[in-house]
C-alpha atoms as a PDB file:
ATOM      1  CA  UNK A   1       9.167  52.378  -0.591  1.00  0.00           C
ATOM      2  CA  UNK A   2       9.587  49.962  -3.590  1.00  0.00           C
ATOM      3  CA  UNK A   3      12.926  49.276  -5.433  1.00  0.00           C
ATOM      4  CA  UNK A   4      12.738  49.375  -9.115  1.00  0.00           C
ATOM      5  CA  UNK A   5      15.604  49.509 -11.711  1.00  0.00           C
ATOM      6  CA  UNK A   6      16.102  51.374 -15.327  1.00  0.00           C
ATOM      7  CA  UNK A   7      15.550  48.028 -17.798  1.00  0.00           C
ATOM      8  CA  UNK A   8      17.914  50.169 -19.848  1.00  0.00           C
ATOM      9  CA  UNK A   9      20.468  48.777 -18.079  1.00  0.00           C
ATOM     10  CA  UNK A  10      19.971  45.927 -19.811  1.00  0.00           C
ATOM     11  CA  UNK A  11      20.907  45.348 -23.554  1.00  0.00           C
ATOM     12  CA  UNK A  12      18.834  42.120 -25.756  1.00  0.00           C
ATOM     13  CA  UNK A  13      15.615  41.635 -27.018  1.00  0.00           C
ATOM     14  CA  UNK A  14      12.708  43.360 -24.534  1.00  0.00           C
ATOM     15  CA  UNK A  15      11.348  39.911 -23.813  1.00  0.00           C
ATOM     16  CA  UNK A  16      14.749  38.428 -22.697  1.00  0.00           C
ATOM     17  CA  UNK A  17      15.722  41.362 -20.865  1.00  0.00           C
ATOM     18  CA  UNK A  18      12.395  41.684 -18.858  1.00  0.00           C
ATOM     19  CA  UNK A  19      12.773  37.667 -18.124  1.00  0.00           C
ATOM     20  CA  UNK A  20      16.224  38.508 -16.659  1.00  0.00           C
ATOM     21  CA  UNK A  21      14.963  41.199 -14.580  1.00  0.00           C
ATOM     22  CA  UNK A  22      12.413  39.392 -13.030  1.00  0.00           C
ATOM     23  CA  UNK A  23      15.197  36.363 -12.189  1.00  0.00           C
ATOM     24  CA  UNK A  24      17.104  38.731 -10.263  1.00  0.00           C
ATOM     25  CA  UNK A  25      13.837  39.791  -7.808  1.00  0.00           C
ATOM     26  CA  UNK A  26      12.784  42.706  -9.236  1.00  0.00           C
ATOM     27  CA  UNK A  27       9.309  43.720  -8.921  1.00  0.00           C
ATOM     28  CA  UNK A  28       9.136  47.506 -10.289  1.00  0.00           C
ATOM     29  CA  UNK A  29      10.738  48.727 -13.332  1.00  0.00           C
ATOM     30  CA  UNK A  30      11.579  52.245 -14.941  1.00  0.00           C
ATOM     31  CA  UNK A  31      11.069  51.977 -19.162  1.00  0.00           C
ATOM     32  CA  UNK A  32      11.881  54.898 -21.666  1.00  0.00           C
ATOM     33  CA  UNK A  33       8.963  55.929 -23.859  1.00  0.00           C
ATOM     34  CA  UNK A  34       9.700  53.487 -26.322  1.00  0.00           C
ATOM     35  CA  UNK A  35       9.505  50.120 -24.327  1.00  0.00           C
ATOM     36  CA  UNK A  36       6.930  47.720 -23.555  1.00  0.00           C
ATOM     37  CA  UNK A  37       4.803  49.634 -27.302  1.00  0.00           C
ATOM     38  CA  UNK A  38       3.161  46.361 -28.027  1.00  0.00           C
ATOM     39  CA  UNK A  39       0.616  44.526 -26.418  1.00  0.00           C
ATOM     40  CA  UNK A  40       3.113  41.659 -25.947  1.00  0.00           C
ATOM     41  CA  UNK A  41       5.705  43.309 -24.208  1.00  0.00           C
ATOM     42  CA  UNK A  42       3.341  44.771 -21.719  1.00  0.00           C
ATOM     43  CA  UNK A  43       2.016  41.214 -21.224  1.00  0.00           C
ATOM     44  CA  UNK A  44       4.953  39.817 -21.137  1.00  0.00           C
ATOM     45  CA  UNK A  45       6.152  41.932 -18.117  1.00  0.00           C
ATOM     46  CA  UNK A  46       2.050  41.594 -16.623  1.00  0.00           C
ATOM     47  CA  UNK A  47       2.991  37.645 -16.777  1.00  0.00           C
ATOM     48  CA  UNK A  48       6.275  38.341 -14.701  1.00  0.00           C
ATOM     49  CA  UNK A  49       4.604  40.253 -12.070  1.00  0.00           C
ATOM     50  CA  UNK A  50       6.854  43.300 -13.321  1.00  0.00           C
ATOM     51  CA  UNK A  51       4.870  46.736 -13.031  1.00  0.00           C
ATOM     52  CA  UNK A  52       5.920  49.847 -14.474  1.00  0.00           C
ATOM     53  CA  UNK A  53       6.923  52.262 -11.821  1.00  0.00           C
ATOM     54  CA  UNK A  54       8.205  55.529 -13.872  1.00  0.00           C
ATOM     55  CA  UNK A  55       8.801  56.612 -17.191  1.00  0.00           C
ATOM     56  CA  UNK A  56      12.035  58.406 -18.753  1.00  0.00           C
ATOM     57  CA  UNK A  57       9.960  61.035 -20.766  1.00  0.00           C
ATOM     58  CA  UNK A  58      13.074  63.012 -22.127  1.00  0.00           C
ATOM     59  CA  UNK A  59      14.675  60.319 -23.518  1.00  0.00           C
ATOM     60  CA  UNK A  60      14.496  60.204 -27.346  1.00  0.00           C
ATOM     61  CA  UNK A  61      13.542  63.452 -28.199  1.00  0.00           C
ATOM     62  CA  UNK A  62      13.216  64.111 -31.813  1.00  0.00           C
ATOM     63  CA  UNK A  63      16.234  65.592 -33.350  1.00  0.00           C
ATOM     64  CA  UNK A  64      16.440  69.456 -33.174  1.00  0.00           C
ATOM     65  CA  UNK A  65      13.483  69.162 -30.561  1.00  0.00           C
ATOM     66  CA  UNK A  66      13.957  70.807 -27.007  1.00  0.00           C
ATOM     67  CA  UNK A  67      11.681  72.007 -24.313  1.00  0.00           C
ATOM     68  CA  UNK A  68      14.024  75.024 -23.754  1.00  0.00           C
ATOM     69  CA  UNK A  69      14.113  76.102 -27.626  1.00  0.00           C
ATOM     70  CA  UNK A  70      13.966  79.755 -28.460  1.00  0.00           C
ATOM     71  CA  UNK A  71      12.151  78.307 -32.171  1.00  0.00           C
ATOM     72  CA  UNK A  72       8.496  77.129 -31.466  1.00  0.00           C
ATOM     73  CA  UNK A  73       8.320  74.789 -33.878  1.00  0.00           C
ATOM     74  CA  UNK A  74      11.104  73.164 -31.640  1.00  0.00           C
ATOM     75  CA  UNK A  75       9.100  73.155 -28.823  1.00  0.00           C
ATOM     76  CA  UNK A  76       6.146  71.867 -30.162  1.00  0.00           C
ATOM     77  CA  UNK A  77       7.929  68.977 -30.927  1.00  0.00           C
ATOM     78  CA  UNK A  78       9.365  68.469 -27.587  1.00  0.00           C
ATOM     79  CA  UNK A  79       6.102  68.969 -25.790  1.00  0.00           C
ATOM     80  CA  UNK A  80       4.362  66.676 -27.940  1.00  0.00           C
ATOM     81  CA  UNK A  81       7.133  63.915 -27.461  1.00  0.00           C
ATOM     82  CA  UNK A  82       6.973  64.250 -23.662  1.00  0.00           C
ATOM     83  CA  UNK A  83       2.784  64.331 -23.424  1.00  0.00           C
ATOM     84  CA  UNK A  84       2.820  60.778 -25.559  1.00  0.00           C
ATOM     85  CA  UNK A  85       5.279  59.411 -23.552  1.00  0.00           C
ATOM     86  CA  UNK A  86       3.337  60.692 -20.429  1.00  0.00           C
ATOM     87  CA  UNK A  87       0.076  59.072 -22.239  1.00  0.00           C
ATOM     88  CA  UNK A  88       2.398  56.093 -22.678  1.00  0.00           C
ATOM     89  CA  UNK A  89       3.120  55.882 -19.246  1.00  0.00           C
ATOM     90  CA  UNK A  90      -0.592  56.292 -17.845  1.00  0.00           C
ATOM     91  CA  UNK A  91      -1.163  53.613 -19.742  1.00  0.00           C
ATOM     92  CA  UNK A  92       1.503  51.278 -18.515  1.00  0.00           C
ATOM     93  CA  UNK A  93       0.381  52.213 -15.078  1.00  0.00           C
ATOM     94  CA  UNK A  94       3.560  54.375 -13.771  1.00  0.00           C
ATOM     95  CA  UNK A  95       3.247  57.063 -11.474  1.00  0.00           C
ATOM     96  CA  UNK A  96       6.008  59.371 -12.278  1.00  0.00           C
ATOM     97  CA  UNK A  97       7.855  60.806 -15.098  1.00  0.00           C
ATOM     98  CA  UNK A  98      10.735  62.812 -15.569  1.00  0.00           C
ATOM     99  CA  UNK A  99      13.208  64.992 -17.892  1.00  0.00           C
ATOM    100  CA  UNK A 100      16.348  65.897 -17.937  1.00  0.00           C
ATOM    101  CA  UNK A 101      17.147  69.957 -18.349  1.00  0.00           C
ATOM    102  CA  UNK A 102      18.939  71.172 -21.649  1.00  0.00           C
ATOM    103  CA  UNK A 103      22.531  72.700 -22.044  1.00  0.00           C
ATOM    104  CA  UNK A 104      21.487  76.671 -21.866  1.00  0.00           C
ATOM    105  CA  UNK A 105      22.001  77.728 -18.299  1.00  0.00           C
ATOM    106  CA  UNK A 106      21.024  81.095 -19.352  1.00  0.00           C
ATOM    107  CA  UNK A 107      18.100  82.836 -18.368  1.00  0.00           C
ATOM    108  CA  UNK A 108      16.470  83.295 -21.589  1.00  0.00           C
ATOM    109  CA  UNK A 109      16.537  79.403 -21.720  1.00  0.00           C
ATOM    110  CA  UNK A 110      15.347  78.798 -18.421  1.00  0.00           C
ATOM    111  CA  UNK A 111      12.238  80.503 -18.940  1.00  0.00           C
ATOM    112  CA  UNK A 112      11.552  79.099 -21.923  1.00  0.00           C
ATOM    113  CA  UNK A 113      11.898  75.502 -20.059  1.00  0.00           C
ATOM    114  CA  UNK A 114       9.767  76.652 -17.106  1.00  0.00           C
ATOM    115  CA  UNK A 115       7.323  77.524 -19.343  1.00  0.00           C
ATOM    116  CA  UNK A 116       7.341  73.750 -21.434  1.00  0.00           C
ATOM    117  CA  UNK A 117       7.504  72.271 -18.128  1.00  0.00           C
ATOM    118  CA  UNK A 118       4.378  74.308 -16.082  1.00  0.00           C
ATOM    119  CA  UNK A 119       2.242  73.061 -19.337  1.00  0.00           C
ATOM    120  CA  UNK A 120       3.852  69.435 -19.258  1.00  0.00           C
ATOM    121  CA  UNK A 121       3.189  69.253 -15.264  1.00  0.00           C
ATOM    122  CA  UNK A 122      -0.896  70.142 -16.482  1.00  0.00           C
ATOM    123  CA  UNK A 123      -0.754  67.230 -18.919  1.00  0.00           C
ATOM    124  CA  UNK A 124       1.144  64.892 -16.517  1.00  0.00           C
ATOM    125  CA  UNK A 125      -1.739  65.461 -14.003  1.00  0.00           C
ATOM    126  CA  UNK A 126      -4.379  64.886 -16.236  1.00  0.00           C
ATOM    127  CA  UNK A 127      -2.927  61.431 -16.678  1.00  0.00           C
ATOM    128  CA  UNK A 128      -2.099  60.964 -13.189  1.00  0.00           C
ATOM    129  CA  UNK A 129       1.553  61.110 -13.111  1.00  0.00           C
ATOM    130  CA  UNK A 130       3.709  63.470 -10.923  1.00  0.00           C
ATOM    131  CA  UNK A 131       6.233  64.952 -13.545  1.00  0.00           C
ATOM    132  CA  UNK A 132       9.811  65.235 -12.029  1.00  0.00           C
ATOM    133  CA  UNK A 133      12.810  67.335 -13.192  1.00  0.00           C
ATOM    134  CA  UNK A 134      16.201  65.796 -12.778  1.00  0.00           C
ATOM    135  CA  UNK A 135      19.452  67.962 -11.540  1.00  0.00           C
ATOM    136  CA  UNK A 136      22.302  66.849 -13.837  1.00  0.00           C
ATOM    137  CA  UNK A 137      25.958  68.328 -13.309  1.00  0.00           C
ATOM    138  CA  UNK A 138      27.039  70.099 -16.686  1.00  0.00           C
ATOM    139  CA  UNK A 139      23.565  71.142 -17.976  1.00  0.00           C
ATOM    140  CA  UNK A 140      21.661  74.016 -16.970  1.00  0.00           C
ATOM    141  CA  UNK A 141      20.543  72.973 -13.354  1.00  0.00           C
ATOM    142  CA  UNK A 142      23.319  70.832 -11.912  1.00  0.00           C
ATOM    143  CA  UNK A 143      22.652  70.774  -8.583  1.00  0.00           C
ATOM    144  CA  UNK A 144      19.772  69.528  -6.206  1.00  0.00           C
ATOM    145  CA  UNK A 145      19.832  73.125  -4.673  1.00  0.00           C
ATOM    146  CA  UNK A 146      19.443  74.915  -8.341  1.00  0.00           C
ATOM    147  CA  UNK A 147      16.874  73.286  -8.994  1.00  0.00           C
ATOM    148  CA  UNK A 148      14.843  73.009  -6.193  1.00  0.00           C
ATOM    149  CA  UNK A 149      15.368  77.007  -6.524  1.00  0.00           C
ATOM    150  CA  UNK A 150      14.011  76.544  -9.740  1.00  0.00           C
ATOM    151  CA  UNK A 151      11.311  74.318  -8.941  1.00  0.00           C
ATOM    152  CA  UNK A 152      10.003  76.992  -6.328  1.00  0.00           C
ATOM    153  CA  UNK A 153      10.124  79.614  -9.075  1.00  0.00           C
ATOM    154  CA  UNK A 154       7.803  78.242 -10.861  1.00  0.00           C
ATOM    155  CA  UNK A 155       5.408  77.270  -7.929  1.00  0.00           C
ATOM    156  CA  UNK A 156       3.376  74.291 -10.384  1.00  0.00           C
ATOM    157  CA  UNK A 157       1.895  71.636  -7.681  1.00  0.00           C
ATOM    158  CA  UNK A 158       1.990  69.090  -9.991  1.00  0.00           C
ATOM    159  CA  UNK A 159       6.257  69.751 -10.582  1.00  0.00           C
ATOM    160  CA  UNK A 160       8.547  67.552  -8.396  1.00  0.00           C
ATOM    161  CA  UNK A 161      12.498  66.977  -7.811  1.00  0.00           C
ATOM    162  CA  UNK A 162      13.968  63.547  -9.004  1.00  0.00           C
ATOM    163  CA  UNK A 163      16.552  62.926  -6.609  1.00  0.00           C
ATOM    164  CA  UNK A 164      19.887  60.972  -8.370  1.00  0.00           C
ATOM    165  CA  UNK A 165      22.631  60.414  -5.185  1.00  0.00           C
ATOM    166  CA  UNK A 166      25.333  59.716  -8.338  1.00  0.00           C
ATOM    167  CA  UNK A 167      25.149  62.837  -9.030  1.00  0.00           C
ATOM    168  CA  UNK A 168      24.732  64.054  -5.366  1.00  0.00           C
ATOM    169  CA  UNK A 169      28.217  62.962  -5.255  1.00  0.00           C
ATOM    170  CA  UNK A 170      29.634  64.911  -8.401  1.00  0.00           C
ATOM    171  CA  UNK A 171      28.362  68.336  -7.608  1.00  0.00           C
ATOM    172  CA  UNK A 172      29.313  67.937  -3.807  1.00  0.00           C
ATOM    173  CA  UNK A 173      25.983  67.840  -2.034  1.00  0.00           C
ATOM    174  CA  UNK A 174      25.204  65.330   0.775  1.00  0.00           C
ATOM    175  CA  UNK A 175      22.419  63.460  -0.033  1.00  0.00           C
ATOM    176  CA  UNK A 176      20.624  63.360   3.557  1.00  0.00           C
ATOM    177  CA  UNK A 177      20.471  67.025   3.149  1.00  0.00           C
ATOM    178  CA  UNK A 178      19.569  67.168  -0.170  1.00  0.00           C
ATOM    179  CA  UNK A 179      16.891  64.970   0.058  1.00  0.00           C
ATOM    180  CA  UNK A 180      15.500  66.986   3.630  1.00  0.00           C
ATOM    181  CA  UNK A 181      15.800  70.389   1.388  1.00  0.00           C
ATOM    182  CA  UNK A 182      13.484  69.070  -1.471  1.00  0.00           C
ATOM    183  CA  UNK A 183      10.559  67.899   1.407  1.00  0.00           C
ATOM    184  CA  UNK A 184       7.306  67.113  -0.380  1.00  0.00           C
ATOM    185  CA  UNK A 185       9.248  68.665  -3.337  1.00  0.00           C
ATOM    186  CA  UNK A 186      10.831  65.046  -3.925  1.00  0.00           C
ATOM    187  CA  UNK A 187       9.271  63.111  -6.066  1.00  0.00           C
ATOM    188  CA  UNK A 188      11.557  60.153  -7.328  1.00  0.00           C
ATOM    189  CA  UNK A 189      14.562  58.775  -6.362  1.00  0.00           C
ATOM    190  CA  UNK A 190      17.863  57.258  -8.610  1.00  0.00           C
ATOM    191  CA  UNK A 191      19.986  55.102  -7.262  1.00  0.00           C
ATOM    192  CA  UNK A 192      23.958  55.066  -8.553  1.00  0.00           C
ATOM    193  CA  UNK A 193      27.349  55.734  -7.756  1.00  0.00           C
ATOM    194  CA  UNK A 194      30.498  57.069  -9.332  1.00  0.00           C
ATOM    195  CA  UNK A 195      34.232  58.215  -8.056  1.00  0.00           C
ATOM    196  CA  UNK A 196      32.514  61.948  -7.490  1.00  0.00           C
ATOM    197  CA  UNK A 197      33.803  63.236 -10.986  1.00  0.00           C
ATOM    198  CA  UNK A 198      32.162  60.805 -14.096  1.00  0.00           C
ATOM    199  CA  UNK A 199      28.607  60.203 -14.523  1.00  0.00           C
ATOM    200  CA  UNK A 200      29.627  56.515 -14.364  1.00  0.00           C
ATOM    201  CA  UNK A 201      26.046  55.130 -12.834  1.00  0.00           C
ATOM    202  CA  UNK A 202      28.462  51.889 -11.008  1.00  0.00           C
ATOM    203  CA  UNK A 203      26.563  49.038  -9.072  1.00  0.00           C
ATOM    204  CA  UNK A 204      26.554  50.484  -5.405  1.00  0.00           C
ATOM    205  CA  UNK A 205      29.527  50.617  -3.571  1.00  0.00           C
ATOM    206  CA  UNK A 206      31.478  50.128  -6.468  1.00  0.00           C
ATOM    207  CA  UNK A 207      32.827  54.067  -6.422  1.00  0.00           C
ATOM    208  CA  UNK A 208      32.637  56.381  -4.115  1.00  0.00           C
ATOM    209  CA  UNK A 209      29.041  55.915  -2.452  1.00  0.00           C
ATOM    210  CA  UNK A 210      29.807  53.651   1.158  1.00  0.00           C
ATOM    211  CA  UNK A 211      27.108  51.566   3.014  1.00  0.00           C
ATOM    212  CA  UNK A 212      27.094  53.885   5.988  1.00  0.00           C
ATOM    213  CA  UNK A 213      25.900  56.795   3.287  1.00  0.00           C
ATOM    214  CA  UNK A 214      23.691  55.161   1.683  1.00  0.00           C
ATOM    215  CA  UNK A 215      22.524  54.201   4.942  1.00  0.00           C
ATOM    216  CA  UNK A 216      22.147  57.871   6.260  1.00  0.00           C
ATOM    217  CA  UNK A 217      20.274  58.430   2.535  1.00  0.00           C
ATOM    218  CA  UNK A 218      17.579  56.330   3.336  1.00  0.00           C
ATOM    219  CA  UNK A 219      16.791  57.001   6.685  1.00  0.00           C
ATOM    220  CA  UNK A 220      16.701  60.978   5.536  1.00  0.00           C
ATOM    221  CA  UNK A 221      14.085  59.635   3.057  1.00  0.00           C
ATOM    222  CA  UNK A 222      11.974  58.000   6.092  1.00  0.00           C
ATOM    223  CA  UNK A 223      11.838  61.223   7.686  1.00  0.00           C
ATOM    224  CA  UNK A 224      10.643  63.078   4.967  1.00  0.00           C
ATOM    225  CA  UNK A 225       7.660  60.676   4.856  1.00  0.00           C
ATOM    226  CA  UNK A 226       8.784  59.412   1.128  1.00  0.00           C
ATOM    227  CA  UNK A 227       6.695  56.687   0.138  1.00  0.00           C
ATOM    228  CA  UNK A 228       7.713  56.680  -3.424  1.00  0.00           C
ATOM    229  CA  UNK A 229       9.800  54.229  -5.647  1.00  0.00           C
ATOM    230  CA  UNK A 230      13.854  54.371  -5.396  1.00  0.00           C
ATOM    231  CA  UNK A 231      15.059  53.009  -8.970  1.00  0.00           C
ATOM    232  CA  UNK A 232      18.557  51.520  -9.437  1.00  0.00           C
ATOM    233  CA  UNK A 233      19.904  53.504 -12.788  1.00  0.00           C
ATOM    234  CA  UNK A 234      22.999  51.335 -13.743  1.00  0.00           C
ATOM    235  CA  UNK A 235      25.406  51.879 -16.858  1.00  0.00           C
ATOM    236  CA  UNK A 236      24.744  49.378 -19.769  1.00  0.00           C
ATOM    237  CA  UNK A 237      28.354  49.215 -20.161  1.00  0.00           C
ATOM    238  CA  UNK A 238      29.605  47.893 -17.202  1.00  0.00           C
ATOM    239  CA  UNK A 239      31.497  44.734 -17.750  1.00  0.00           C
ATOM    240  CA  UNK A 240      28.583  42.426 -15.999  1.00  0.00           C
ATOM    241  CA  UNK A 241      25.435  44.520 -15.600  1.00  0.00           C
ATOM    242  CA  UNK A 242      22.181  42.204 -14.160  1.00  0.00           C
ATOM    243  CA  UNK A 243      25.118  41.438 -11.859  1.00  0.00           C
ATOM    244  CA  UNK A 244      25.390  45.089 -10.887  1.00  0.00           C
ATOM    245  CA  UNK A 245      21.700  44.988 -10.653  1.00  0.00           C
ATOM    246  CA  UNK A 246      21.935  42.094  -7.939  1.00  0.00           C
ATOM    247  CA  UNK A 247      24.368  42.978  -6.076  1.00  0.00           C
ATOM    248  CA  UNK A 248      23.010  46.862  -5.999  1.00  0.00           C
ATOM    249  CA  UNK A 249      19.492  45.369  -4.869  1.00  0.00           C
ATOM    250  CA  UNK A 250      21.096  43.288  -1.914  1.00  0.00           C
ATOM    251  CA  UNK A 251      22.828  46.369  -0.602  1.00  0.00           C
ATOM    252  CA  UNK A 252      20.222  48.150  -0.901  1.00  0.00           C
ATOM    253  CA  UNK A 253      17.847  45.527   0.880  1.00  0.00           C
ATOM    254  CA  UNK A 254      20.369  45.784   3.060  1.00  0.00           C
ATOM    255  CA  UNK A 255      20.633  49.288   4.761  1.00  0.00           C
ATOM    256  CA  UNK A 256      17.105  50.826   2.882  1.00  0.00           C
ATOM    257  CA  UNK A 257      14.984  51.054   5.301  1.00  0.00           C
ATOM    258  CA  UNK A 258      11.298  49.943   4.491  1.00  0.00           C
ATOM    259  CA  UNK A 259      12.177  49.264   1.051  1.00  0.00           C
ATOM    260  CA  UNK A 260       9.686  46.644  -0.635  1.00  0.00           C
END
């Protein structure tokens, strides 16, 4: 396994915060669809030794645009934001992308989104990238067991689980289990915390995430056979964030098992 972290949780100019990244030991990185778009900046991290190891393909959706939309026009839009920033992602070299499901729990919605995602999981494949849906408490599959349900429904190979233990901890479920229930369903894995209510996304340890669970986390990942990245996804707003991002990568060196 490789550690990575969300550069988003970093706030400055790309080159600076890439440079600072790189200071604090980090190898892999996770980049929304609009970083590293010039030659430069994907230099610039080539020159640090800084590879890109997913991509958030959801983020910065154009406004009104939504995979789960009942207008097609709508969804258009959405599809053709998420295939560039999968393009954008093949090209950076990641091997994963995700989303994030919308606010409509309903059924109506949710076939509408298992239908945008069965023809995004096509296009991810075709540029090499496993395409990963995140469970997010308070949107419209909240839990690792909804949509692993979900995930099974729709029966695409090429559709995979992305695995946050933040919020694990909001919506109850323990994350060895969790992450045994997805199997060769589970295809990324975020690394957080929070006091079990917020979406906080706290250095490690800081809430209510302990050593000995994170612990038990990565050993269920071991025997599951993941070989994937785990990424550290750590709030912007915290009061001293690369420090977050230093202290989260020590625990995790730490107690991960096997973790690069």
């Amino acid at each position: 396994m490789n550690l990575s972290c969300c550069i988003w949780a970093l706030s400055g100019p790309e080159d600076e915060v890439l440079n600072r990244i790189a200071g604090a030991g980090f190898r892999w990185i996770d980049v929304r669809p609009d970083a590293l778009a010039e030659k430069e900046g994907l230099e610039k991290a080539r020159d640090l030794g800084l590879r890109v190891s997913c991509v958030a393909a959801s983020f910065g959706m154009p406004e009104g645009a939504a995979l789960d939309s009942p207008e097609a026009g709508s969804a258009r839009k959405a599809l053709a934001h998420t295939e560039q920033a999968l393009a954008h992602g093949a090209t950076l070299g990641a091997a994963a992308a995700y989303v994030v499901p919308g606010a409509d729990g309903g059924r109506e919605a949710l076939d509408r989104y298992a239908a945008s995602l069965a023809y995004a999981a096509d296009r991810a494949q075709v540029h090499g990238l496993k395409l990963c849906v995140e469970h997010f408490p308070g949107r419209a599959l909240p839990t690792v067991a909804a949509t692993l349900d979900f995930l099974k429904e729709i029966g695409h190979p090429n559709l995979y689980l992305l695995f946050d233990i933040g919020h694990a901890q909001m919506s109850g479920e323990d994350a060895g289990a969790a992450v045994a229930s997805a199997g060769p369903r589970l295809g990324y894995v975020h690394l957080d915390d929070n006091d079990g209510v917020g979406d906080l996304h706290l250095s490690l340890t800081d809430g209510a995430l302990t050593e000995a669970g994170l612990r038990r986390a990565f050993e269920a990942l071991v025997e599951a056979g993941y070989d994937g990245a785990v990424s550290l996804e750590l709030s912007p707003k915290l009061p001293d964030p690369l420090g977050a991002l230093k202290r989260s990568r020590e625990i995790v060196r730490k107690v991960g098992n096997r973790v690069l």
